[in-house]
N, C-alpha and C. Protein backbone atom coordinates (compact mmCIF):
# COMPACT_ATOMS: atom_id res chain seq x y z
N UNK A 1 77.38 147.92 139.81
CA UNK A 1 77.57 146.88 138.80
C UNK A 1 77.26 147.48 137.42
N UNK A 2 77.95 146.79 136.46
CA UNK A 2 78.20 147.94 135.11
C UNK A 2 76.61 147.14 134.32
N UNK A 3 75.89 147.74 133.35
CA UNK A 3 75.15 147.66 132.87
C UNK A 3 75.16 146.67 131.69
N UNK A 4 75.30 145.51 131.58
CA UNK A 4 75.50 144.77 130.73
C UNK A 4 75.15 144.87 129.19
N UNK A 5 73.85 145.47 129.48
CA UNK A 5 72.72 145.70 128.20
C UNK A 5 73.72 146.80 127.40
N UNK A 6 74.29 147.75 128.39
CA UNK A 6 74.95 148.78 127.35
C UNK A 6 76.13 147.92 126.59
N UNK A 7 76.63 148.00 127.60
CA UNK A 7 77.64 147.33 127.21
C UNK A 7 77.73 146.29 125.81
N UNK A 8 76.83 145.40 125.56
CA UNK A 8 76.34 144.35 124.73
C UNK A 8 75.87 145.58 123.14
N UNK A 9 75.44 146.64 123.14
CA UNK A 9 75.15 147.50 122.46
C UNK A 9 76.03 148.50 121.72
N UNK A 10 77.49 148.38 122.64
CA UNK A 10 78.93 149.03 122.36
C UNK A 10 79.61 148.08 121.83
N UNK A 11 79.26 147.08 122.00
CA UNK A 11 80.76 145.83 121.76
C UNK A 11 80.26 144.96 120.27
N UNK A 12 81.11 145.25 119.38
CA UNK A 12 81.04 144.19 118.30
C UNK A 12 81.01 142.72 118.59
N UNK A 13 80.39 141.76 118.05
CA UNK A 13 80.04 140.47 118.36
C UNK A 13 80.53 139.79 117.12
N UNK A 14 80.94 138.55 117.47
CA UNK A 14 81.13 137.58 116.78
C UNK A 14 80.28 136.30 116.75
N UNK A 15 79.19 135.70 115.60
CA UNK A 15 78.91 134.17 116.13
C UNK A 15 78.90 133.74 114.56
N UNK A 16 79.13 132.41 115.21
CA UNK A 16 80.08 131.19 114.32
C UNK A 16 78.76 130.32 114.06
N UNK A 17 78.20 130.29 112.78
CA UNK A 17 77.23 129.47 113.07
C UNK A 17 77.55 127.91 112.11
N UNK A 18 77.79 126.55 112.79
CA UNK A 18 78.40 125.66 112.13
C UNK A 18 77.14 124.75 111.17
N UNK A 19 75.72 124.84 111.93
CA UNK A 19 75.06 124.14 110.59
C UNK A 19 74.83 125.08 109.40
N UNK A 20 75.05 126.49 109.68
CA UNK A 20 74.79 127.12 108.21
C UNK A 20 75.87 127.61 107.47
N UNK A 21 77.16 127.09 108.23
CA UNK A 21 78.70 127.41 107.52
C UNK A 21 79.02 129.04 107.63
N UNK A 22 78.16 129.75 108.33
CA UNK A 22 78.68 131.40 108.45
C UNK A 22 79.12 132.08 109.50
N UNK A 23 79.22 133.28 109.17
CA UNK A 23 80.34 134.18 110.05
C UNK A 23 79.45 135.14 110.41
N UNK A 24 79.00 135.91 111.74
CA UNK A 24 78.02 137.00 111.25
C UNK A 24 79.08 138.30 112.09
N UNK A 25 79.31 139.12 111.86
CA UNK A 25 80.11 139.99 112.65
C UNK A 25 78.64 141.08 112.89
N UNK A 26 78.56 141.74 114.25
CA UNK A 26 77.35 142.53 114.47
C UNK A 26 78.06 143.65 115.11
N UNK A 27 78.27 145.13 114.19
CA UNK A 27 78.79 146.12 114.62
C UNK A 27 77.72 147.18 114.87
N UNK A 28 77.92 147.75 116.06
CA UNK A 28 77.29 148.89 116.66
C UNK A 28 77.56 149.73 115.75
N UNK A 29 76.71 150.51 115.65
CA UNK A 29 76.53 152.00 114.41
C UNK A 29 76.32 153.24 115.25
N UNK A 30 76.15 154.48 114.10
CA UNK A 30 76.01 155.64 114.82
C UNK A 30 74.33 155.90 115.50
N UNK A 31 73.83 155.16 115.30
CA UNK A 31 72.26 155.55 115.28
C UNK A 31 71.49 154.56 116.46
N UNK A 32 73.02 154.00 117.31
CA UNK A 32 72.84 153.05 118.52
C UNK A 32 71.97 151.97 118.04
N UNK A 33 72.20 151.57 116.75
CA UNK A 33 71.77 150.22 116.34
C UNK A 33 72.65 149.09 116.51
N UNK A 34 72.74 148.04 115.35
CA UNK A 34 73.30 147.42 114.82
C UNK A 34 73.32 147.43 113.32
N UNK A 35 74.74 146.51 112.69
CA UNK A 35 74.62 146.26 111.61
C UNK A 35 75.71 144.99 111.29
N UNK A 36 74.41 144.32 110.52
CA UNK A 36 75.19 142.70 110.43
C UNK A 36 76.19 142.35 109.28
N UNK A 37 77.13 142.09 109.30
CA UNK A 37 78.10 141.26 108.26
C UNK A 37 78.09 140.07 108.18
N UNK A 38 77.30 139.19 107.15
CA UNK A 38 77.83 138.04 107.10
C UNK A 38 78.10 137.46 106.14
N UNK A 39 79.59 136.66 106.79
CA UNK A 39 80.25 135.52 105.82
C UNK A 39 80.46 134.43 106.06
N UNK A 40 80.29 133.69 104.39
CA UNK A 40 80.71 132.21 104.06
C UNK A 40 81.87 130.99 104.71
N UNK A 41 81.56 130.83 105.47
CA UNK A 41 83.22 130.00 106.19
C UNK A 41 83.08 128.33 106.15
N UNK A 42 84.20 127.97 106.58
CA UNK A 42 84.32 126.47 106.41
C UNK A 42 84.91 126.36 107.97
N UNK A 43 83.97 124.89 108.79
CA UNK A 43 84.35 124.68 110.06
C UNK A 43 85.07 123.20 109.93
N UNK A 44 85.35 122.66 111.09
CA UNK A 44 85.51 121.39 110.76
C UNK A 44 84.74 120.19 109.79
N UNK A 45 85.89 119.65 109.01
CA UNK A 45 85.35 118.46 108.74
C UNK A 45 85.14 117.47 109.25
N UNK A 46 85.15 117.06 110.41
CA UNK A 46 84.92 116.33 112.07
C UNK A 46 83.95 116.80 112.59
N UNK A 47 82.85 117.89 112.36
CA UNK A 47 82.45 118.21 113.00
C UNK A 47 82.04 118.77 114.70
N UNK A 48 81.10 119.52 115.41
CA UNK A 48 81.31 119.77 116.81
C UNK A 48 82.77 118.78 117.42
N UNK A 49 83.21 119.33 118.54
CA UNK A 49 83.84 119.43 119.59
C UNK A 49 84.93 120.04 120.07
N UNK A 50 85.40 119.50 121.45
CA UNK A 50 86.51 119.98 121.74
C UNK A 50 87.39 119.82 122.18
N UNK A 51 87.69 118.35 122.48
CA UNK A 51 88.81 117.51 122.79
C UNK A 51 89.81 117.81 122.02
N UNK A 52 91.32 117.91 122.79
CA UNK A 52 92.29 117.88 121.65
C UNK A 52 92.49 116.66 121.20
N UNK A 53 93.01 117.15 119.55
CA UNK A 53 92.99 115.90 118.66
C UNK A 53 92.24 115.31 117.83
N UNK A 54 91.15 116.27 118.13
CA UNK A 54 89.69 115.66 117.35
C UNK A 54 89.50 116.01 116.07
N UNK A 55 90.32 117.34 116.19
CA UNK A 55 90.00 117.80 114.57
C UNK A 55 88.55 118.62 114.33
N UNK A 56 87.31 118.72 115.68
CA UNK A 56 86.67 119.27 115.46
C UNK A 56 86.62 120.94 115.92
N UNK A 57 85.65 121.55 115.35
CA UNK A 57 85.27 122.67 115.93
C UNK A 57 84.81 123.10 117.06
N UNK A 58 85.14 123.88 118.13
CA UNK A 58 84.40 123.74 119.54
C UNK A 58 83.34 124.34 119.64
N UNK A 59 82.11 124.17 120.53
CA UNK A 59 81.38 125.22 120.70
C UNK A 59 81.31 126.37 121.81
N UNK A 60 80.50 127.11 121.77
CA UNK A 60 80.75 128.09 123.05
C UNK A 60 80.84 129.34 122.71
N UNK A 61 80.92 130.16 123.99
CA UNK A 61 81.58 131.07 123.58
C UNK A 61 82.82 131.84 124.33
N UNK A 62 83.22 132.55 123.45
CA UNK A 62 84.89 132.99 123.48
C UNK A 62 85.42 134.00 123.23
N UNK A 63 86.66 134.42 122.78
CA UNK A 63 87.18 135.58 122.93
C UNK A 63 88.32 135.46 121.94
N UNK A 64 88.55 136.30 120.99
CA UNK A 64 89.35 136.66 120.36
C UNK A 64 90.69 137.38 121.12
N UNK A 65 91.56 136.21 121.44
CA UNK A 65 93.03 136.45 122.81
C UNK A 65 93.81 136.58 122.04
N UNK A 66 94.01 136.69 120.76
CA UNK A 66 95.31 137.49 119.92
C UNK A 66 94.94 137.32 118.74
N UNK A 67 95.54 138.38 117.99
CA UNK A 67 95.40 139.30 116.42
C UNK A 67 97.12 138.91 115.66
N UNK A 68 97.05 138.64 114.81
CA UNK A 68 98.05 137.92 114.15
C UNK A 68 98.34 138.09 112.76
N UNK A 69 99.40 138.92 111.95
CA UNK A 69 99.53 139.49 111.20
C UNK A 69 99.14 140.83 110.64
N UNK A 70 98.93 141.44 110.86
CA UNK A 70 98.69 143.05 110.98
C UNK A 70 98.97 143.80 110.11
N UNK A 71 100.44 143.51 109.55
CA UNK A 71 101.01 144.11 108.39
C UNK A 71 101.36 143.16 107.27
N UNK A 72 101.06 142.06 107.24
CA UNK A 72 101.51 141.25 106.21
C UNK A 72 100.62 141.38 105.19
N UNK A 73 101.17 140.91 103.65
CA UNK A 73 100.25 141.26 102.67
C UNK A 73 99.22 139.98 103.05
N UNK A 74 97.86 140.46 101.71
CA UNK A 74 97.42 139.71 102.08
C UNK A 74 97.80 137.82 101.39
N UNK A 75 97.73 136.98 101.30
CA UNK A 75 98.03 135.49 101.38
C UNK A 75 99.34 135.15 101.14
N UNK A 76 99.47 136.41 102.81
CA UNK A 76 100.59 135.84 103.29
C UNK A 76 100.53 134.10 104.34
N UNK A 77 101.64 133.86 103.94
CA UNK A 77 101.31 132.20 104.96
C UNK A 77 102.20 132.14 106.15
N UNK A 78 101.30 131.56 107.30
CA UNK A 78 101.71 131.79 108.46
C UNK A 78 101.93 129.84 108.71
N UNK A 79 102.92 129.58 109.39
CA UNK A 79 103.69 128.33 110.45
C UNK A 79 103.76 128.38 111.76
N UNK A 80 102.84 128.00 112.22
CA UNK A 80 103.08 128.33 114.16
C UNK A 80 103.24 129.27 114.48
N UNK A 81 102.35 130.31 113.89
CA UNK A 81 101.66 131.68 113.69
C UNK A 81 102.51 132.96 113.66
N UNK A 82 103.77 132.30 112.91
CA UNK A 82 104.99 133.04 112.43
C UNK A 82 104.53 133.43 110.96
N UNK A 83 104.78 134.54 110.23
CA UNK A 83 104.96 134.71 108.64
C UNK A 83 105.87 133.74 108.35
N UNK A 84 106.17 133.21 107.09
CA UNK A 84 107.22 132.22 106.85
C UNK A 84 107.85 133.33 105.66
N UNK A 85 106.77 134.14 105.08
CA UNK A 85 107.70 135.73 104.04
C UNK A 85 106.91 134.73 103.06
N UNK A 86 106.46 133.63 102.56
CA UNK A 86 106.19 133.29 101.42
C UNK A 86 104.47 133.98 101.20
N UNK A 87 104.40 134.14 99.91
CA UNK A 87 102.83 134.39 99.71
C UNK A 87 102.12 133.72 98.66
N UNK A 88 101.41 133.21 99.61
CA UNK A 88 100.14 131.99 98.56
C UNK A 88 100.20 132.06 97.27
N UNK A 89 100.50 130.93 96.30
CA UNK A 89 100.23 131.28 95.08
C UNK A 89 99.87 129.36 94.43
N UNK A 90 99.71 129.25 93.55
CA UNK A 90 99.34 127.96 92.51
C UNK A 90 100.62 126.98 92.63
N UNK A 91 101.79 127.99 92.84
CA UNK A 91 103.21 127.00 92.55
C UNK A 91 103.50 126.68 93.76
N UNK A 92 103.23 127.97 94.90
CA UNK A 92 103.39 127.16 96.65
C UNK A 92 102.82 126.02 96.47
N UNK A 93 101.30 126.31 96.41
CA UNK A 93 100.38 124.56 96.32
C UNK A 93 100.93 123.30 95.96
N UNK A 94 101.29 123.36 94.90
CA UNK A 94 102.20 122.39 94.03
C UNK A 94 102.79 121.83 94.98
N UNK A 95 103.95 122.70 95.58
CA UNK A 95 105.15 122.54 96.20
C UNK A 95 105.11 122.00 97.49
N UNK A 96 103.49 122.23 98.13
CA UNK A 96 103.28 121.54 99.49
C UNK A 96 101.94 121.17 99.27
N UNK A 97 101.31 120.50 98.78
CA UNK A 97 100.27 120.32 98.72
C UNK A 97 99.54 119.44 100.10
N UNK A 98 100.16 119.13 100.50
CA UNK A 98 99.55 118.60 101.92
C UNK A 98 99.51 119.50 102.64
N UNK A 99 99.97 120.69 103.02
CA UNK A 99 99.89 121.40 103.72
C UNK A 99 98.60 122.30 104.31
N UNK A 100 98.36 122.73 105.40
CA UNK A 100 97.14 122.96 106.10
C UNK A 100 97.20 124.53 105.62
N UNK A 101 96.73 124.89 104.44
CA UNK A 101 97.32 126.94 104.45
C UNK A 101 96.48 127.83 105.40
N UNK A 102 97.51 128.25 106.57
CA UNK A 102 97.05 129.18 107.23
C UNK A 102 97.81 130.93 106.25
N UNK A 103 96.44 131.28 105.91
CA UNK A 103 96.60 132.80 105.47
C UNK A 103 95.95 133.64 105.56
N UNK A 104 97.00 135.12 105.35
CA UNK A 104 96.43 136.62 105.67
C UNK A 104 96.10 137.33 107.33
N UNK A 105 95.87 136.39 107.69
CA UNK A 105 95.49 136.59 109.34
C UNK A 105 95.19 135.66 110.20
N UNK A 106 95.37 136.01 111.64
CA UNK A 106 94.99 134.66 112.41
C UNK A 106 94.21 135.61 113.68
N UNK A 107 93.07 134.82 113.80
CA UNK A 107 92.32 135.90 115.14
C UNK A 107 92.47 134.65 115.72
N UNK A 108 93.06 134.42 116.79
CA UNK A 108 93.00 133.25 117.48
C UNK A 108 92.78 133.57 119.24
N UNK A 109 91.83 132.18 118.67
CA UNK A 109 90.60 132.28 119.83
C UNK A 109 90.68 131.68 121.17
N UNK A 110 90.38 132.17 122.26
CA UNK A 110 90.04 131.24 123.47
C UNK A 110 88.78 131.13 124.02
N UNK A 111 88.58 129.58 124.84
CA UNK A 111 87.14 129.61 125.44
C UNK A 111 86.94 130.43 126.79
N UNK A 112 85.67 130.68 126.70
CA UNK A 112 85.47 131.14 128.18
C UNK A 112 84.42 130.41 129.25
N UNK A 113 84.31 128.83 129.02
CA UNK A 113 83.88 128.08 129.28
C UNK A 113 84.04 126.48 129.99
N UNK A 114 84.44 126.77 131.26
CA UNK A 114 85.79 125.61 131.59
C UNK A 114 84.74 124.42 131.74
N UNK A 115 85.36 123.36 131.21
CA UNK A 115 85.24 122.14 130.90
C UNK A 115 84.89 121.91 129.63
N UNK A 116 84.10 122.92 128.98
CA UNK A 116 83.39 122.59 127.56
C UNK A 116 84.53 123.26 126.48
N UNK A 117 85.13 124.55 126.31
CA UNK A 117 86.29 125.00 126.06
C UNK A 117 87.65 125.77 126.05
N UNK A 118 87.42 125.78 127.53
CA UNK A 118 88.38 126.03 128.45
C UNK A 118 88.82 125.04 129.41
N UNK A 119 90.54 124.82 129.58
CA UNK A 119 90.71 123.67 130.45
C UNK A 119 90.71 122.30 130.58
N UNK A 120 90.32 121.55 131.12
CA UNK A 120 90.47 120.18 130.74
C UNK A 120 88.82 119.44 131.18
N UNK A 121 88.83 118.61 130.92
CA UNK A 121 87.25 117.75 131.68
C UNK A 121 87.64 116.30 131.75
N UNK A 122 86.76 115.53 132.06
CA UNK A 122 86.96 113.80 131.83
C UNK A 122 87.79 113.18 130.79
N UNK A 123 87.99 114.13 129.78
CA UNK A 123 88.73 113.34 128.94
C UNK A 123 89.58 114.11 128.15
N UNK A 124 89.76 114.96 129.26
CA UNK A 124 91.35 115.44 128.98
C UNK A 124 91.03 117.46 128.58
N UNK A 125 92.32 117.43 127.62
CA UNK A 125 92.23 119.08 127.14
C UNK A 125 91.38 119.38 126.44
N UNK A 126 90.33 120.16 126.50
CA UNK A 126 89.02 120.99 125.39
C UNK A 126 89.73 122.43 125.35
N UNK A 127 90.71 122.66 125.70
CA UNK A 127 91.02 124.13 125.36
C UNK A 127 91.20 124.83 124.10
N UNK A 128 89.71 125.78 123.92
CA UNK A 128 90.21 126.02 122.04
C UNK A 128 91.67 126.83 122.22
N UNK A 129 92.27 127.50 123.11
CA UNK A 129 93.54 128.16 122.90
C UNK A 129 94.48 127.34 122.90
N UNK A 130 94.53 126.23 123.83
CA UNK A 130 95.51 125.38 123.77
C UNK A 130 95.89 124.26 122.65
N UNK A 131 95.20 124.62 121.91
CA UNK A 131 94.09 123.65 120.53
C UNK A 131 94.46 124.45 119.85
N UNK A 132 94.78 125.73 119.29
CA UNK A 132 95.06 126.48 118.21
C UNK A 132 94.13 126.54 117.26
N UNK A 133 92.97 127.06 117.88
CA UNK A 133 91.76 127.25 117.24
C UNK A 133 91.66 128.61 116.28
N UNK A 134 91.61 128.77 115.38
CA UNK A 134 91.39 130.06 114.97
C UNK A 134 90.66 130.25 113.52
N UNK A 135 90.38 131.72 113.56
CA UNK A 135 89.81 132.17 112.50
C UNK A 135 90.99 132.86 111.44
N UNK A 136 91.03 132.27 110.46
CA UNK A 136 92.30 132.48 109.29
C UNK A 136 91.67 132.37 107.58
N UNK A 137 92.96 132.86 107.29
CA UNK A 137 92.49 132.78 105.94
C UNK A 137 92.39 131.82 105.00
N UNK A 138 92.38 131.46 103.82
CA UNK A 138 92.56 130.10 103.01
C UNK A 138 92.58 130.05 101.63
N UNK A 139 93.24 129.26 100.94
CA UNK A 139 93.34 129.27 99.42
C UNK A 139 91.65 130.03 98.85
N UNK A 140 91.78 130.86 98.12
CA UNK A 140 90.83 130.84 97.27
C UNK A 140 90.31 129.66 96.64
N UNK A 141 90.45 129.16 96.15
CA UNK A 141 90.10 127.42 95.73
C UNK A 141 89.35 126.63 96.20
N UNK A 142 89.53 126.74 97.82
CA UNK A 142 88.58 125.88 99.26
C UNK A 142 87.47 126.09 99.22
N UNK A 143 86.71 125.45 99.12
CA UNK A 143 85.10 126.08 99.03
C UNK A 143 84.88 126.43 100.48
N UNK A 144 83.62 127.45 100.42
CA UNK A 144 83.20 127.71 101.48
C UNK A 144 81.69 127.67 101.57
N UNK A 145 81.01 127.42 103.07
CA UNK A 145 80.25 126.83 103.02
C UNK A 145 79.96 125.12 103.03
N UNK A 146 80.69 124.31 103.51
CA UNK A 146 81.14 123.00 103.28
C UNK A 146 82.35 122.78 104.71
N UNK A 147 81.92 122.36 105.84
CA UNK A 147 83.03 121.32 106.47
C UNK A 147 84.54 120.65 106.23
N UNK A 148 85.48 121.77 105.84
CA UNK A 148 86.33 121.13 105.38
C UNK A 148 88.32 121.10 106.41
N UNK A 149 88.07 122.32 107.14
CA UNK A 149 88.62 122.49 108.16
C UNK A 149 89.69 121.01 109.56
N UNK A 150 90.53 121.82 110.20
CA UNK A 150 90.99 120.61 110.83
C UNK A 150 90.06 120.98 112.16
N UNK A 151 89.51 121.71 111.87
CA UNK A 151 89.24 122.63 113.63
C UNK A 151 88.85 123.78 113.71
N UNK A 152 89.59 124.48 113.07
CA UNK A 152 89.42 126.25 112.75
C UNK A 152 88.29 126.66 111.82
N UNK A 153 88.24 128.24 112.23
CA UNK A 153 86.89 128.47 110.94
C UNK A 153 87.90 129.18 109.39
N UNK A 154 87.82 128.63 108.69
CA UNK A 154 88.30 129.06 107.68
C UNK A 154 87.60 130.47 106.85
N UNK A 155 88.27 131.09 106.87
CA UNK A 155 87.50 132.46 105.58
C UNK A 155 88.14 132.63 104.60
N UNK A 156 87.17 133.55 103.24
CA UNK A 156 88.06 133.81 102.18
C UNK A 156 89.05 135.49 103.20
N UNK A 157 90.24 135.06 102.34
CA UNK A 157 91.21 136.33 102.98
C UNK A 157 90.90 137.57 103.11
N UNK A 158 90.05 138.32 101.87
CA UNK A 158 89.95 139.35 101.44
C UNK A 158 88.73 140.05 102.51
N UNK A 159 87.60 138.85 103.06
CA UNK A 159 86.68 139.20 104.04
C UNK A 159 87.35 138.94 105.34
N UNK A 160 88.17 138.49 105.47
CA UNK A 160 89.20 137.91 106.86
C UNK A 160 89.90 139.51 107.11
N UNK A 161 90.43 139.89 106.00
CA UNK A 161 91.47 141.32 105.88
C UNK A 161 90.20 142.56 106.57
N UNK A 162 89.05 142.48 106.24
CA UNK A 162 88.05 143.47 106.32
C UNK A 162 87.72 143.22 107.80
N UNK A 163 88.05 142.26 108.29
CA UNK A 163 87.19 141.37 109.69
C UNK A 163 87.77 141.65 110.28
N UNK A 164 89.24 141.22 110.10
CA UNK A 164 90.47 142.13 111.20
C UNK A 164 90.65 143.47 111.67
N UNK A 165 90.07 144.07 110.77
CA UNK A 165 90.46 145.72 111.05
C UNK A 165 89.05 145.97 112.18
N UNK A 166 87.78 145.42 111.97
CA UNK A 166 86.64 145.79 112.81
C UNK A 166 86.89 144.85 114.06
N UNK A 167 87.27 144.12 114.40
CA UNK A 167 87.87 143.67 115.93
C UNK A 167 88.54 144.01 116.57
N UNK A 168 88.60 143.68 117.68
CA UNK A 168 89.78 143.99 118.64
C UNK A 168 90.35 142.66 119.52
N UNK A 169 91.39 142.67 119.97
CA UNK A 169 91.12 141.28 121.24
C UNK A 169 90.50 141.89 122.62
N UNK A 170 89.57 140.79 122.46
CA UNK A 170 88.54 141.00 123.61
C UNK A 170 87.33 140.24 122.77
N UNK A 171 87.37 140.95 121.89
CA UNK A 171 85.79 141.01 120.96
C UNK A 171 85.05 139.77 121.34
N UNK A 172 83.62 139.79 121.59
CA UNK A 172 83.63 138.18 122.03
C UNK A 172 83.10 137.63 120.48
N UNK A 173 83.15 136.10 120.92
CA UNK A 173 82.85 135.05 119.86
C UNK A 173 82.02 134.04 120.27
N UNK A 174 80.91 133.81 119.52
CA UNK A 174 80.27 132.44 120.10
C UNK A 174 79.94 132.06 118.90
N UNK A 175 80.37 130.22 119.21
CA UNK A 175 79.76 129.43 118.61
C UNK A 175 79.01 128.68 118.52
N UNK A 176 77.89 128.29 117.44
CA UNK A 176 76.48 128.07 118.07
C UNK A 176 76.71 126.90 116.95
N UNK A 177 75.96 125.44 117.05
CA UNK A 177 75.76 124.41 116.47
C UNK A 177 74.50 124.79 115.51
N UNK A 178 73.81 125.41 115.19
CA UNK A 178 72.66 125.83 114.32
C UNK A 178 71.81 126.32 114.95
């Protein structure tokens, strides 16, 4: 049986922390340490869960099951996690202002936790994959730090662009309520 402890010591980590609004990324170094990154994000404005439809954030933890935009500049805007070729600007806004801006990247996430966010339970689908949960980018403008999200963790792009390159899919993710 493989050694977990190593393992946990090789593998970059992800946790989502929703009462303090941050991101902490924890990368293994040369000196068999760690070293922490953390950033400012926005989770749901619904707060916890994971029912579809809720609009909230799930908890748990999970896995980064696909990497999404790779080569696009950055605030570029993504539609059902297609590029659409347009890139974020003051006059897009204008022009859709209702619109939910997914930009620069999408790490989109699944649970590894059936009933809580994986799969279905008593009251139906909690699946953050089936839910289109993800970590993406967002207007500069959006504050961060503040609940403002449909579901997803929102980041500024430019730390989203830096975040992408140190992951992989697999990477795990957990999200912790405070």
């Amino acid at each position: 049986m493989p050694n977990l402890k190593i393992f946990e010591k090789l593998t970059p980590k992800i946790v989502v922390n929703i009462a303090k609004q941050t991101l902490t990324l924890t990368l293994p170094n040369e000196q068999g340490d760690f070293d922490s990154h953390e950033f400012t994000i926005s989770t749901a404005k619904n707060g916890i869960g994971s029912q579809e439809g809720s609009g909230c954030t799930p908890l748990g933890k999970h896995f980064i099951a696909e990497k999404i935009g790779a080569n696009t500049p950055i605030n570029s805007v993504f539609v059902g996690r297609v590029p659409t070729g347009e890139i974020y600007d003051e006059d897009l806004d204008k022009q859709y202002p209702n619109r939910d801006w997914i930009l620069s990247r999408i790490l989109w996430l699944s649970g590894c936790e059936e009933g809580l966010n994986k799969g279905e339970n008593d009251q139906g689908c909690c699946d953050t994959y089936q839910r289109y949960i993800y970590i993406h980018g967002t207007p500069d403008t959006e504050p961060m730090g503040t609940p403002l999200s449909h579901g997803c963790v929102r980041m500024r792009n430019d730390e989203l662009m830096w975040l992408f390159e140190q992951v992989e899919e697999g990477t795990p993710v957990e999200i912790i309520a405070g």
